[in-house]
Protein backbone atom coordinates (compact mmCIF):
# COMPACT_ATOMS: atom_id res chain seq x y z
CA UNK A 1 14.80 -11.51 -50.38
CA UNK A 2 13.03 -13.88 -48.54
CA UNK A 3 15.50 -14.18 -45.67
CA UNK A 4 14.64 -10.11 -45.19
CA UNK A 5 11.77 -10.92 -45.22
CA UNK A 6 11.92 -13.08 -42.49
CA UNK A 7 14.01 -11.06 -40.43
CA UNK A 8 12.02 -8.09 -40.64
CA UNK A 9 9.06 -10.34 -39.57
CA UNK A 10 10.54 -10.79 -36.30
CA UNK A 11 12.28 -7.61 -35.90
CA UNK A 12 9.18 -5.31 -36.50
CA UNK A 13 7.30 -6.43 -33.08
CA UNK A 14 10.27 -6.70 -31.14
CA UNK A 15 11.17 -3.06 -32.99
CA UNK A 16 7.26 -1.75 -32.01
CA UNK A 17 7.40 -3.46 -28.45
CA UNK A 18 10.52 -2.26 -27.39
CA UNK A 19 9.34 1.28 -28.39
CA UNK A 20 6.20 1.25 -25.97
CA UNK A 21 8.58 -0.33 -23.76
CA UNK A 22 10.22 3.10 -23.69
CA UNK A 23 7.02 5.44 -23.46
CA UNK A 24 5.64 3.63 -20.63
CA UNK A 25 9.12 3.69 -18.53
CA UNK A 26 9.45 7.44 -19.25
CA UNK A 27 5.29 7.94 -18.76
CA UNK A 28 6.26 6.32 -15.19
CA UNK A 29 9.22 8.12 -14.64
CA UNK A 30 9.04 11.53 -15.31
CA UNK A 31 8.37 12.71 -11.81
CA UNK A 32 11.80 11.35 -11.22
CA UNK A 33 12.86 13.70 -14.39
CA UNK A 34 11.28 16.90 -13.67
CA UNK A 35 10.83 17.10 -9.55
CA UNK A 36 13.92 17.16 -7.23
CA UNK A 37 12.18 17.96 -3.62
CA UNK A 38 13.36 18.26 -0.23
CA UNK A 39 11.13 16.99 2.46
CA UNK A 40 11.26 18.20 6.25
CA UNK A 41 9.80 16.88 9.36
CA UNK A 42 6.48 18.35 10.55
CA UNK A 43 7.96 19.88 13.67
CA UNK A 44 10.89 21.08 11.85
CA UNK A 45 11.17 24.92 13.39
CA UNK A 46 11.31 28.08 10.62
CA UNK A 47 13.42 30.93 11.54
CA UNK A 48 13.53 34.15 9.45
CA UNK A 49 14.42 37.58 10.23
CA UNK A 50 11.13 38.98 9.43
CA UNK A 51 7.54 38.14 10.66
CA UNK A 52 6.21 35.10 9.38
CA UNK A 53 3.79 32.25 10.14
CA UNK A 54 2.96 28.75 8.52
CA UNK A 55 -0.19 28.15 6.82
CA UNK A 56 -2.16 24.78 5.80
CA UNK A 57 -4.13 24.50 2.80
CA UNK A 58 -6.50 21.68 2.38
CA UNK A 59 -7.22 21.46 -1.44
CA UNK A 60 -8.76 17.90 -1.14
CA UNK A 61 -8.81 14.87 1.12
CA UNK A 62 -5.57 13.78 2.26
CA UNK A 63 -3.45 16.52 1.14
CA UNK A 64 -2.36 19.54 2.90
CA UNK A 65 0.23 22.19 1.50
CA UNK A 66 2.64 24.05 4.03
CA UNK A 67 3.20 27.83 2.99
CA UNK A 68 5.27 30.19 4.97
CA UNK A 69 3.60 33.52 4.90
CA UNK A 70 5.71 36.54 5.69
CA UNK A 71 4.62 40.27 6.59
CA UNK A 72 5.75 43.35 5.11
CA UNK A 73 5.67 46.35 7.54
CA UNK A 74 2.92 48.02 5.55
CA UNK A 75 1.30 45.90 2.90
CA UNK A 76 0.81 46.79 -0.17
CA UNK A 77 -1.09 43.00 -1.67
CA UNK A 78 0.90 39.59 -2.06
CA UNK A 79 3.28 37.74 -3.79
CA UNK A 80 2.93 34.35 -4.43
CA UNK A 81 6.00 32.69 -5.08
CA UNK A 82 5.97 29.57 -6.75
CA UNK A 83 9.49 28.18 -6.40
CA UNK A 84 11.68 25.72 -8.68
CA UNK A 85 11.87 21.75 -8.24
CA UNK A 86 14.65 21.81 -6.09
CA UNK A 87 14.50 22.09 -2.14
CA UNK A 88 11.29 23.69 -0.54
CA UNK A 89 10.06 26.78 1.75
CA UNK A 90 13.19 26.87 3.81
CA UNK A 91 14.98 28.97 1.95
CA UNK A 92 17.14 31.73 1.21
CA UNK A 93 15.60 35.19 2.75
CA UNK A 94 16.29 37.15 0.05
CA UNK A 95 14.06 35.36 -1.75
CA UNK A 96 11.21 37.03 0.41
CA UNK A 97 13.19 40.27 0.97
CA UNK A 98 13.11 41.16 -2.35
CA UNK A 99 9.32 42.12 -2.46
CA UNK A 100 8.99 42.49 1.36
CA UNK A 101 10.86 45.69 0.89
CA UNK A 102 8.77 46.79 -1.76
CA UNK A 103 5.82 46.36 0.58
CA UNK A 104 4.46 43.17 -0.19
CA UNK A 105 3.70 40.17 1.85
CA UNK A 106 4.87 36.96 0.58
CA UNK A 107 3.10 33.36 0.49
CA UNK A 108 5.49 30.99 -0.46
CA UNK A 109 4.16 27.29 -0.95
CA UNK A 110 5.30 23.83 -1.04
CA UNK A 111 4.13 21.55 -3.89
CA UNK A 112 3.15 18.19 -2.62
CA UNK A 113 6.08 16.34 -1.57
CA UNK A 114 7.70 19.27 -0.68
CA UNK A 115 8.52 20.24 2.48
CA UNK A 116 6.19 19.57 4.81
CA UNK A 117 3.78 19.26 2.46
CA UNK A 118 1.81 15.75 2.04
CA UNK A 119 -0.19 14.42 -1.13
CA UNK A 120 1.51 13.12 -3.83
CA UNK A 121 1.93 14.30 -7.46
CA UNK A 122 0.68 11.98 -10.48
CA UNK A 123 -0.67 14.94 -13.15
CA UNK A 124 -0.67 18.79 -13.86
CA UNK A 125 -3.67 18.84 -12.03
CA UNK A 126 -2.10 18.21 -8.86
CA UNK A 127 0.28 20.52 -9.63
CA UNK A 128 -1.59 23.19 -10.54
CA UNK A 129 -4.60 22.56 -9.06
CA UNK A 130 -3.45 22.69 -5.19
CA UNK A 131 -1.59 26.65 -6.06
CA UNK A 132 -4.98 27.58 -7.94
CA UNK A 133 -6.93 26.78 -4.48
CA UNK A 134 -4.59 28.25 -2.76
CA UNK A 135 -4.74 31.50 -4.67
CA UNK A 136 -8.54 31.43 -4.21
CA UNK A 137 -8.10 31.12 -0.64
CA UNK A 138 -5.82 34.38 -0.18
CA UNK A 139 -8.46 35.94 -2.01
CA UNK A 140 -10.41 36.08 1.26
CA UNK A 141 -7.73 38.13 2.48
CA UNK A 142 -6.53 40.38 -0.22
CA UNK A 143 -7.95 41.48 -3.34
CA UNK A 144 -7.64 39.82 -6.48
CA UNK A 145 -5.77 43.00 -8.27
CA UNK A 146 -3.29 43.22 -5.53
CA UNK A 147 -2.40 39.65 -6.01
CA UNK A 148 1.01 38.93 -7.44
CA UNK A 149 1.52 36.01 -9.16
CA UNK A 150 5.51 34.56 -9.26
CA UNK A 151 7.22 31.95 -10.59
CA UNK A 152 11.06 30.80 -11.15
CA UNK A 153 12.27 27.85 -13.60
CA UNK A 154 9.34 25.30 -12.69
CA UNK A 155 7.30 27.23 -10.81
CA UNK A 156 7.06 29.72 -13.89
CA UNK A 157 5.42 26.79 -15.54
CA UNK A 158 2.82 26.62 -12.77
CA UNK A 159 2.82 30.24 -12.13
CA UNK A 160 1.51 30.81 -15.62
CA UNK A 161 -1.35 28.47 -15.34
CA UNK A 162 -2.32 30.09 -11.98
CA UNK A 163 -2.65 34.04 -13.82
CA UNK A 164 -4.43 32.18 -16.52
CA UNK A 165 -6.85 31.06 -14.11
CA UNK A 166 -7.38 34.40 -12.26
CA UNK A 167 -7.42 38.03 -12.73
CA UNK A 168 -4.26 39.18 -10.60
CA UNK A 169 -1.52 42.09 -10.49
CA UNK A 170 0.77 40.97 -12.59
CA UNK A 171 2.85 37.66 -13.94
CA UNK A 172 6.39 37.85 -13.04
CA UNK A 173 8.48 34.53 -14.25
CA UNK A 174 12.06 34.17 -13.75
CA UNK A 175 13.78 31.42 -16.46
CA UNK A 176 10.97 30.00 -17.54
CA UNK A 177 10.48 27.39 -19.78
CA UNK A 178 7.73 27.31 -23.07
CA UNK A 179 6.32 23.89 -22.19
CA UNK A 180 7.01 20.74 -20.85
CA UNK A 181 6.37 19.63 -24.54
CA UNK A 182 8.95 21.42 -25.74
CA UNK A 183 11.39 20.37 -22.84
CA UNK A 184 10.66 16.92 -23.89
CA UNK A 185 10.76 17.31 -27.72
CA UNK A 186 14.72 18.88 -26.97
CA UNK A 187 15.69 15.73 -25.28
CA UNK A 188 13.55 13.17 -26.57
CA UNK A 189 11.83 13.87 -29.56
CA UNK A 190 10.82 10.69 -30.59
CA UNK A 191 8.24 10.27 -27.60
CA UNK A 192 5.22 11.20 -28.14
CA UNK A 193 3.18 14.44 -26.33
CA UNK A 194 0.34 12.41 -24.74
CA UNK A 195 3.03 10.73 -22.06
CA UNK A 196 3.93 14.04 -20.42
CA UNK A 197 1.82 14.20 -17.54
CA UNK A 198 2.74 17.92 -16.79
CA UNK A 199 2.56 19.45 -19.98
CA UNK A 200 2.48 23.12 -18.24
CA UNK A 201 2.10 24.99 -21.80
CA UNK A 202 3.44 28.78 -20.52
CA UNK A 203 2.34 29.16 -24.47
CA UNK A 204 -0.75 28.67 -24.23
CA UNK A 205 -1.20 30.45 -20.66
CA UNK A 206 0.36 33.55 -21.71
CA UNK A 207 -2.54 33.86 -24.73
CA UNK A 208 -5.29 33.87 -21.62
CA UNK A 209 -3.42 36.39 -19.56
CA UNK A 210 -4.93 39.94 -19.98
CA UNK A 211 -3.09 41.63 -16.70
CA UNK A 212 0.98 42.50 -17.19
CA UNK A 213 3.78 40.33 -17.74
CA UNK A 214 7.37 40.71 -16.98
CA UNK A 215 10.38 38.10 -17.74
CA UNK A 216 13.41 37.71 -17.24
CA UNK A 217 15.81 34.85 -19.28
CA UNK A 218 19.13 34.19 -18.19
CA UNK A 219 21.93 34.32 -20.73
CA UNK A 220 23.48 31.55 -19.74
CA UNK A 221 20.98 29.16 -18.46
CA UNK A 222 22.75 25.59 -18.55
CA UNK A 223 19.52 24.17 -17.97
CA UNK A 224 16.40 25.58 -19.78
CA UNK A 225 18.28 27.11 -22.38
CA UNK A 226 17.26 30.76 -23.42
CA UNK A 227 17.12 29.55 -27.15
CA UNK A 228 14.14 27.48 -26.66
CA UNK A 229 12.32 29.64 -23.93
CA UNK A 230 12.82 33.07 -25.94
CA UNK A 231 10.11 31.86 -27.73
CA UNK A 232 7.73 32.72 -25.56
CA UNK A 233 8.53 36.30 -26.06
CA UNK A 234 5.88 35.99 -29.51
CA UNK A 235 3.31 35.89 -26.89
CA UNK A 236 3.51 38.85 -25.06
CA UNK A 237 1.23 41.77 -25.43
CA UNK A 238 1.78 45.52 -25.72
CA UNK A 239 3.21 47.01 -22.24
CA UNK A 240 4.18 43.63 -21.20
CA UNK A 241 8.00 43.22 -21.01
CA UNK A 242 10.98 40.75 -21.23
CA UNK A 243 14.91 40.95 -20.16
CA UNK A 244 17.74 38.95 -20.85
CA UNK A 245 20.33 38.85 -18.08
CA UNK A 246 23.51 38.99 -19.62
CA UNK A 247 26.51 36.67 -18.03
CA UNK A 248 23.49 34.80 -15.58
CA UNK A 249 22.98 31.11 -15.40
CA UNK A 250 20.15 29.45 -14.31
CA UNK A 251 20.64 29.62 -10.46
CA UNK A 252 21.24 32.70 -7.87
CA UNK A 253 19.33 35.08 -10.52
CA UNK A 254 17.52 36.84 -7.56
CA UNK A 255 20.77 38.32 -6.82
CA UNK A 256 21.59 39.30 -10.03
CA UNK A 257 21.92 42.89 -9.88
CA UNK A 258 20.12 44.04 -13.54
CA UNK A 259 16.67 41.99 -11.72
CA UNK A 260 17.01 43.37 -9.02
CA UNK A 261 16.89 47.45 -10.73
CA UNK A 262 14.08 45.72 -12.57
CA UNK A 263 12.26 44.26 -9.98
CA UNK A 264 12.13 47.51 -7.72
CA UNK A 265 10.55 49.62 -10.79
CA UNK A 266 8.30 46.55 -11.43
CA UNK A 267 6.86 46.47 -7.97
CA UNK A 268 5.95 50.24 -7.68
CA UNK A 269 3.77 49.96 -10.48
């Protein structure tokens, strides 16, 4: 007895410090975790099919956000589209074409440390913060109701927070997640939720958001599993509307043909 005694003397502290051991390598390295961006050079030349121009957004000292912001021949509002943590603004086209051909102009931003984007990301404010300002700024230039707030896989996460912050259109979110929280608690459960630094709770947003929501879950999502996210379905409010893509994994949904039917009745309304 007293031997176990003894042992568990000196196991316990190297038991608890190990432990915080772990917290405070995945509190440091979560950006590693969750963001995967693509940088490009500052004179790096953009060439789409459409009409288009780059736009800087200053949302504080030291950090300015790249957006490419493309024309529709006859503009009914904006889209902002509020991409996933892979790659950055040079992307596919279709990506714009999609609601460019429904009338809409598109402003597609970079997150800092995308792109040509500069600033770098410690916290959901950053995050979020820099595509709030930015939405406030295009409000100079369109009106809040004609607004379209869009997000895929990450940016679903941020697009939430955004229509939670504002009045727009509409929320569209393509394979979004529920939280961060929950993306953590699936992996590693024994951490706890005060060392996520990007909790993004789409929960929580969708509770704020009085204007329409559509989305759309993929089937087969290898990597934010419909099983978790579907959850996020107990949120929505009368009119507001969800689709699971049958057969569709997690990347290439914006050519997946059931969206796009979906998408084109969306957009008219």
């Amino acid at each position: 007895m007293q031997k176990l005694k003894k042992a568990f003397t000196f196991l316990a502290p190297v038991l608890v410090l190990s432990y915080i051991c772990i917290c405070g390598y995945f509190y440091f390295v979560q950006d590693s975790i969750i963001f995967r961006p693509s940088k490009a050079d500052i004179n790096d030349r953009y060439s789409y099919s459409f009409p288009f121009e780059e736009r800087w957004f200053e949302p504080e000292e030291g950090v300015r956000i790249h957006a490419i912001h493309a024309f529709a021949d006859s503009a009914r509002g904006l889209v902002v589209y509020h991409h996933g943590n892979r790659g950055n603004n040079r992307t596919n086209p279709a990506k714009f074409e999609l609601f460019l051909n429904a009338g809409y102009d598109v402003l597609y931003p970079d997150y800092r440390e995308y792109g040509k984007s500069t600033g770098e990301l410690w916290d959901e404010e950053d995050l979020v913060g820099d595509m709030i300002y930015i939405f406030d700024e295009m409000e100079s230039e369109y009106k809040e109701e004609d607004i379209i707030v869009m997000g895929y896989s990450l940016g679903a996460g941020v697009a939430a927070q955004v229509a939670a912050a504002n009045d727009p259109k509409m929320l569209i979110m393509w394979t979004p997640f529920y939280s961060m929280l929950d993306m953590k608690d699936a992996q590693f459960a024994f951490l706890p939720d005060f060392l996520v630094r990007y909790p993004l709770r789409v929960d929580e947003a969708l509770q704020k958001i009085e204007e329409p929501v559509y989305i759309f879950f993929a089937a087969e999502d290898e990597v934010l599993p419909v099983i978790r996210s579907y959850k996020l379905t107990e949120y929505l409010k009368e009119g507001d509307e969800a689709f699971v893509l049958e057969g569709q994994g997690h990347g290439w949904i914006y050519r997946n043909q059931e969206l796009l039917r979906e998408m084109n009745l969306i957009l008219v309304r």
